[in-house]
N, C-alpha and C. Protein backbone atom coordinates (compact mmCIF):
# COMPACT_ATOMS: atom_id res chain seq x y z
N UNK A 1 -38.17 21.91 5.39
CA UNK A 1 -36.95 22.54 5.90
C UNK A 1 -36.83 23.94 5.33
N UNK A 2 -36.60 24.90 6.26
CA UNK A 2 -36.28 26.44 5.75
C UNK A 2 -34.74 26.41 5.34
N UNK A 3 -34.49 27.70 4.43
CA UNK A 3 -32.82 27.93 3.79
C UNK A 3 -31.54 27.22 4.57
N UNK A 4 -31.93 27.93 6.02
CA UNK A 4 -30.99 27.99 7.25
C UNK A 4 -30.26 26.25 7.22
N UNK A 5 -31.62 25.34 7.35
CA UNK A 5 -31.36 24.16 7.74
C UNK A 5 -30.30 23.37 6.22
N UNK A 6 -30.96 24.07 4.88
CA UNK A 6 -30.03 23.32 4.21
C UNK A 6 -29.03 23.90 4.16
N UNK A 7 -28.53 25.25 4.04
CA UNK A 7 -26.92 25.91 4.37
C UNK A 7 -26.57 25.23 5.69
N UNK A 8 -26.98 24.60 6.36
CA UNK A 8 -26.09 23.83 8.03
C UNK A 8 -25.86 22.83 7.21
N UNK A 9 -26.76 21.73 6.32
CA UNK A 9 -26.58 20.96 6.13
C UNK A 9 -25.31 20.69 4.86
N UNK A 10 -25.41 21.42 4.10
CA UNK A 10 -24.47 21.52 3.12
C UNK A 10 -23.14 22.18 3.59
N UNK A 11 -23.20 22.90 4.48
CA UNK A 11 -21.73 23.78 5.08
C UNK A 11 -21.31 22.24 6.02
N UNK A 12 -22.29 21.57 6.74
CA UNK A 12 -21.17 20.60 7.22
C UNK A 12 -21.04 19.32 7.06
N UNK A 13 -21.78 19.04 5.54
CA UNK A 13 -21.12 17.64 4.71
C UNK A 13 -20.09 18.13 4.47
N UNK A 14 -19.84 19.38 3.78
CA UNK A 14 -18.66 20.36 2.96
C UNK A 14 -17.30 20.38 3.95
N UNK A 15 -17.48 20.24 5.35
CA UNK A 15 -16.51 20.47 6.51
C UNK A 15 -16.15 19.14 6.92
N UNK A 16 -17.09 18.14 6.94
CA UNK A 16 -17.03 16.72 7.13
C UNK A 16 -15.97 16.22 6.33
N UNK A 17 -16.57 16.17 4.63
CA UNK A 17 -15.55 15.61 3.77
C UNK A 17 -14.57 16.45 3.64
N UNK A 18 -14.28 17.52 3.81
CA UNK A 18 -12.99 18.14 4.17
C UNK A 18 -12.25 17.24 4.82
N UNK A 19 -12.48 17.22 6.52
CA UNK A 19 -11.39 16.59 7.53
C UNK A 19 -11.56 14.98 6.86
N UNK A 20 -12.42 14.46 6.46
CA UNK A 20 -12.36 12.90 5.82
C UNK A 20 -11.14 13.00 4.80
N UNK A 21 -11.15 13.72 4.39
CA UNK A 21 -9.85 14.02 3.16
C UNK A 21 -8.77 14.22 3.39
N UNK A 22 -8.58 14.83 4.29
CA UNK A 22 -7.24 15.31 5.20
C UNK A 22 -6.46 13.66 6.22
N UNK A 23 -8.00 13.48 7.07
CA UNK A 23 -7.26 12.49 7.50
C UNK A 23 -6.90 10.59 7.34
N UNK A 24 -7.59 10.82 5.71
CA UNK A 24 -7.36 10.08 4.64
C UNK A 24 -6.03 9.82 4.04
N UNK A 25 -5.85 11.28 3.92
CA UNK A 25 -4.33 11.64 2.83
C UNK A 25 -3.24 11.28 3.77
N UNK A 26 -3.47 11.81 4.97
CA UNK A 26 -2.08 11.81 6.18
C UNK A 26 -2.48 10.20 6.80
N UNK A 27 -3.50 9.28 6.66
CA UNK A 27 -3.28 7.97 7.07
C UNK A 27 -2.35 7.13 5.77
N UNK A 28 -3.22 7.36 4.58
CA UNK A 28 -2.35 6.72 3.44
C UNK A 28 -1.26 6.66 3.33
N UNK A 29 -0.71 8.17 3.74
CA UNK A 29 0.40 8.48 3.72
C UNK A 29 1.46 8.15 4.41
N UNK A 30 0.72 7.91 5.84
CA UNK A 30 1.81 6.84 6.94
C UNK A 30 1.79 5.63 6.45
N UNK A 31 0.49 4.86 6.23
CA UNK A 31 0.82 3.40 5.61
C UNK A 31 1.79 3.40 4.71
N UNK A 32 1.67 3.79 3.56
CA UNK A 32 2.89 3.99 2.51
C UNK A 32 4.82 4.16 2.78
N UNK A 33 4.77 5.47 3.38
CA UNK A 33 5.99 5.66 5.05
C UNK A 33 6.32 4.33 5.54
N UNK A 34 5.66 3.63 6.45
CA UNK A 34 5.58 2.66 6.79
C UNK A 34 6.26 0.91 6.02
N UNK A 35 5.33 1.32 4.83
CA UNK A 35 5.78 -0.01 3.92
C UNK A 35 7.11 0.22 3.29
N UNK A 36 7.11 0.96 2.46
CA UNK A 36 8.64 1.35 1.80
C UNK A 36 9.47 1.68 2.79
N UNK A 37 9.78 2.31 3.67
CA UNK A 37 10.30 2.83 4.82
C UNK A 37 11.25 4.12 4.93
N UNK A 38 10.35 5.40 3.93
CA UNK A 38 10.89 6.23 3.78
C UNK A 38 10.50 7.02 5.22
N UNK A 39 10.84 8.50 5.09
CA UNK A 39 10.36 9.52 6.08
C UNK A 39 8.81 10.17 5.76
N UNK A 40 8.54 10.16 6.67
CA UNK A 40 7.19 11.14 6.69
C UNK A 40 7.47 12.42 6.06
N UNK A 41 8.20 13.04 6.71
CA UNK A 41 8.46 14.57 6.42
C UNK A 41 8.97 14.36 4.90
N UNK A 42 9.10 13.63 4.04
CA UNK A 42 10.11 13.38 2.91
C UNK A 42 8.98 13.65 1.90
N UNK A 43 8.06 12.86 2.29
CA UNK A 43 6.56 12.03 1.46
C UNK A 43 5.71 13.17 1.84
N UNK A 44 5.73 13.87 2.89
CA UNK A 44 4.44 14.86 2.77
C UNK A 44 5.26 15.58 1.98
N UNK A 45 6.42 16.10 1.49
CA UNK A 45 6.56 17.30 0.83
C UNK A 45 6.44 17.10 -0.88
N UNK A 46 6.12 15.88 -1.11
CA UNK A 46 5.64 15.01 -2.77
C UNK A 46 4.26 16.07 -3.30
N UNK A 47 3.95 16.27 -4.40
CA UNK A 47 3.18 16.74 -5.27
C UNK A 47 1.67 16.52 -4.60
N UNK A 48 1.48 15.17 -4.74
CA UNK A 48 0.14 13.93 -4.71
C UNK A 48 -0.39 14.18 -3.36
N UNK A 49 0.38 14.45 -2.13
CA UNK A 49 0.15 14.13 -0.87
C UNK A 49 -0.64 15.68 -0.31
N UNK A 50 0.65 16.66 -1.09
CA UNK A 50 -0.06 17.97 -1.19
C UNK A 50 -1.35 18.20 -1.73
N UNK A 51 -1.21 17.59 -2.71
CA UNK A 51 -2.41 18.56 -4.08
C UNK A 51 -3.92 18.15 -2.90
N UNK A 52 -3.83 16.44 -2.28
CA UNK A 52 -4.89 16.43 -1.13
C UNK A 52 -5.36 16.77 -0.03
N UNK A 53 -4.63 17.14 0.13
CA UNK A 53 -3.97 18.19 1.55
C UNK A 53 -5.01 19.14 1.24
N UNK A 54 -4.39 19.79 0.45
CA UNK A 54 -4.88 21.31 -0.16
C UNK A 54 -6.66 21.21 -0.54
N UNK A 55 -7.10 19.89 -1.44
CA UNK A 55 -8.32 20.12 -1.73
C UNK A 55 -9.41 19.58 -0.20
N UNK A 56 -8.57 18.84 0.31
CA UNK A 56 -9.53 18.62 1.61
C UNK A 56 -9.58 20.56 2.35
N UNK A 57 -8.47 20.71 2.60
CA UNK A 57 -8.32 22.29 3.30
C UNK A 57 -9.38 23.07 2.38
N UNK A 58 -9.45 23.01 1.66
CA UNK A 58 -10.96 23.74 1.10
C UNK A 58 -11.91 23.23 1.04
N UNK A 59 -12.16 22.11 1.20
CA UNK A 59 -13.86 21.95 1.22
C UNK A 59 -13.97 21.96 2.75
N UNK A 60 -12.67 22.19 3.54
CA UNK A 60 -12.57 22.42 5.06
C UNK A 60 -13.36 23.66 5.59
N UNK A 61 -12.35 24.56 4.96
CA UNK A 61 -13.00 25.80 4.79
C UNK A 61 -14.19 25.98 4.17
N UNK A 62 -14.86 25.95 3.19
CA UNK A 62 -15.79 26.16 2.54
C UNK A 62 -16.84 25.85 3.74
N UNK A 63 -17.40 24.28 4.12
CA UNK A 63 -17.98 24.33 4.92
C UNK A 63 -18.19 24.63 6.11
N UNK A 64 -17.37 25.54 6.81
CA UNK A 64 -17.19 26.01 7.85
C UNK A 64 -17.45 27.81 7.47
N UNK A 65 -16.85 28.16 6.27
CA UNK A 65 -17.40 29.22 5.83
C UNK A 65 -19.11 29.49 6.07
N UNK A 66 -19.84 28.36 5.33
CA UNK A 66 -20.90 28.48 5.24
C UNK A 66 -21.69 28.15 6.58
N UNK A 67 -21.52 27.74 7.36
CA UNK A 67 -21.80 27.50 8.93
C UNK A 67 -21.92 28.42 9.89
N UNK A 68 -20.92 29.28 9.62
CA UNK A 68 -20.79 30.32 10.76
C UNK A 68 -21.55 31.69 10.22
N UNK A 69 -21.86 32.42 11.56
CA UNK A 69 -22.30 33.30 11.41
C UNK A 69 -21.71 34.77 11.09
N UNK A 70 -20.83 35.06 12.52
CA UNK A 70 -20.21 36.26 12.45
C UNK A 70 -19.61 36.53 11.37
N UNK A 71 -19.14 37.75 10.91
CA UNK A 71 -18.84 38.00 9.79
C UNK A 71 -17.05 38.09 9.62
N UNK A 72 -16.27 38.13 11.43
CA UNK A 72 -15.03 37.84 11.11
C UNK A 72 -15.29 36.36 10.89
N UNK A 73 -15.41 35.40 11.25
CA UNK A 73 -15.49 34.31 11.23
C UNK A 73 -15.01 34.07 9.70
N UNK A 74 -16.42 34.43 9.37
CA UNK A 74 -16.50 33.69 7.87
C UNK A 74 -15.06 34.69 7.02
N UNK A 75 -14.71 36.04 7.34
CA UNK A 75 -13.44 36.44 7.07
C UNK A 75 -11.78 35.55 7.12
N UNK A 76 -12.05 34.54 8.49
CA UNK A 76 -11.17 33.67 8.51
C UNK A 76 -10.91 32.65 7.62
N UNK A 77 -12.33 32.20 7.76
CA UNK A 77 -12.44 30.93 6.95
C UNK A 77 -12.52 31.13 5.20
N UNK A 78 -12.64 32.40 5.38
CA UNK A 78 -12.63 32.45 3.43
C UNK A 78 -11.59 32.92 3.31
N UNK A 79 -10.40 33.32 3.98
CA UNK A 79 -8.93 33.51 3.80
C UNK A 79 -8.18 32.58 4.13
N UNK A 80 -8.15 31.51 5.00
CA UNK A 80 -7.81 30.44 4.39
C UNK A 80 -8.07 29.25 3.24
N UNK A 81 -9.24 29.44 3.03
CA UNK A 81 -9.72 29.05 1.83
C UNK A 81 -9.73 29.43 0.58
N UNK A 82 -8.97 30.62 0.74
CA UNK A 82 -8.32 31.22 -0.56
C UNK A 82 -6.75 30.87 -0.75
N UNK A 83 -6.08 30.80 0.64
CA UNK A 83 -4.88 30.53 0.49
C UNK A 83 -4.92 28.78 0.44
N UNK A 84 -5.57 28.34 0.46
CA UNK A 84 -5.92 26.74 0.18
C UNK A 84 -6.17 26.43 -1.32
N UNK A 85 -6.58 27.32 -2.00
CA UNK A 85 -6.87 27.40 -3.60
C UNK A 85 -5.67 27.62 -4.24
N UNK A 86 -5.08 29.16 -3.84
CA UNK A 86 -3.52 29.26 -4.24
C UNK A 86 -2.56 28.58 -4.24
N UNK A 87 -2.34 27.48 -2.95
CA UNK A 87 -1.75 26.72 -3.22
C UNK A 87 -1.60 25.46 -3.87
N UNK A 88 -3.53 24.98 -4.42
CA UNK A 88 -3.61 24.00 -5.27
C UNK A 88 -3.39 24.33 -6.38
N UNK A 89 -3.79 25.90 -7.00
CA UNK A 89 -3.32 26.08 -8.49
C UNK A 89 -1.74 26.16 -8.42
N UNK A 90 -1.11 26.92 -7.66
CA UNK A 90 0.11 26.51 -8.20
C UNK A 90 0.52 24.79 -7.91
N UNK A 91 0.26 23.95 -7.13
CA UNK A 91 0.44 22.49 -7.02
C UNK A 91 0.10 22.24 -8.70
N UNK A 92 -1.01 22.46 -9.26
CA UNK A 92 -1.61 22.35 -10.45
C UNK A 92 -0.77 22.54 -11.51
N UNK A 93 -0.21 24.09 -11.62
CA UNK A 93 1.55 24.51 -12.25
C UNK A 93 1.93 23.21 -12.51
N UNK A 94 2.80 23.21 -11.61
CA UNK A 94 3.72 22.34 -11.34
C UNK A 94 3.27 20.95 -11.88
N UNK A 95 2.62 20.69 -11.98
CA UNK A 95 1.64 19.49 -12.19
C UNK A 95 1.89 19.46 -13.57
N UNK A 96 1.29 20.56 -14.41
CA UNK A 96 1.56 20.86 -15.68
C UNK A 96 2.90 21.13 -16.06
N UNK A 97 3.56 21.60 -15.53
CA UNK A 97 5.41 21.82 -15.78
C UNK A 97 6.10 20.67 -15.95
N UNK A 98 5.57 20.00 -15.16
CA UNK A 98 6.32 18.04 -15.28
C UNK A 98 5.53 17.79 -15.84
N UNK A 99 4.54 17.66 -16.41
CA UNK A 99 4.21 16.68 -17.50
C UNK A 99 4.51 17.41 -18.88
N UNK A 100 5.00 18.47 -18.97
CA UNK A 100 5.43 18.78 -20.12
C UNK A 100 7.33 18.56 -20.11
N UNK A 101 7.81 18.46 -19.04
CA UNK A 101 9.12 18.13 -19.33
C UNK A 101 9.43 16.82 -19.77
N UNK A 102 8.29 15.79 -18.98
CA UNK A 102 8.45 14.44 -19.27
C UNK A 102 8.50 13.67 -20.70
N UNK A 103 8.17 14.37 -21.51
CA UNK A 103 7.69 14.29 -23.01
C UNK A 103 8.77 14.43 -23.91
């Protein structure tokens, strides 16, 4: 196999387990909804539901980064994949902010 074939191959395991992650987090997330019998909209806006959200949205991006050719393309996809990072480090914050209040 030449470069090409393993950058396809690695850009779209990387895009695969992305959307596997995404539509992992948002199935769990209805089952859960479902059993307790809160709101959807209530439960996606929780820490946990996010922080997966967010790391699937980047390995979303990432492998789709690495896939495409054109150079806006990959401009798209690595700007949302930056704003997919930003919002896990600050999820991360926050993460750290409550576990230091909890104490």
């Amino acid at each position: 196999m030449n470069l090409t074939s393993w950058y396809g191959l690695v850009g779209n395991t990387l895009w695969l387990c992305g959307l596997a992650a995404l539509l992992a987090t948002l199935s769990m997330l209805r089952f859960e909804v479902r059993a307790v019998g809160d709101r959807f909209r209530d439960r996606l806006g929780d820490r946990e539901p996010q922080m997966a959200i967010a790391a699937g949205l980047i390995l979303f991006c990432a492998g789709l980064l690495l896939i495409r050719y054109a150079l806006w393309e990959k401009g798209i996809w690595a700007a949302f994949g930056v704003l997919g990072i930003v919002w896990l480090v600050r999820l991360w914050g926050r993460f750290g902010a409550n576990a230091g209040d909890s104490t």
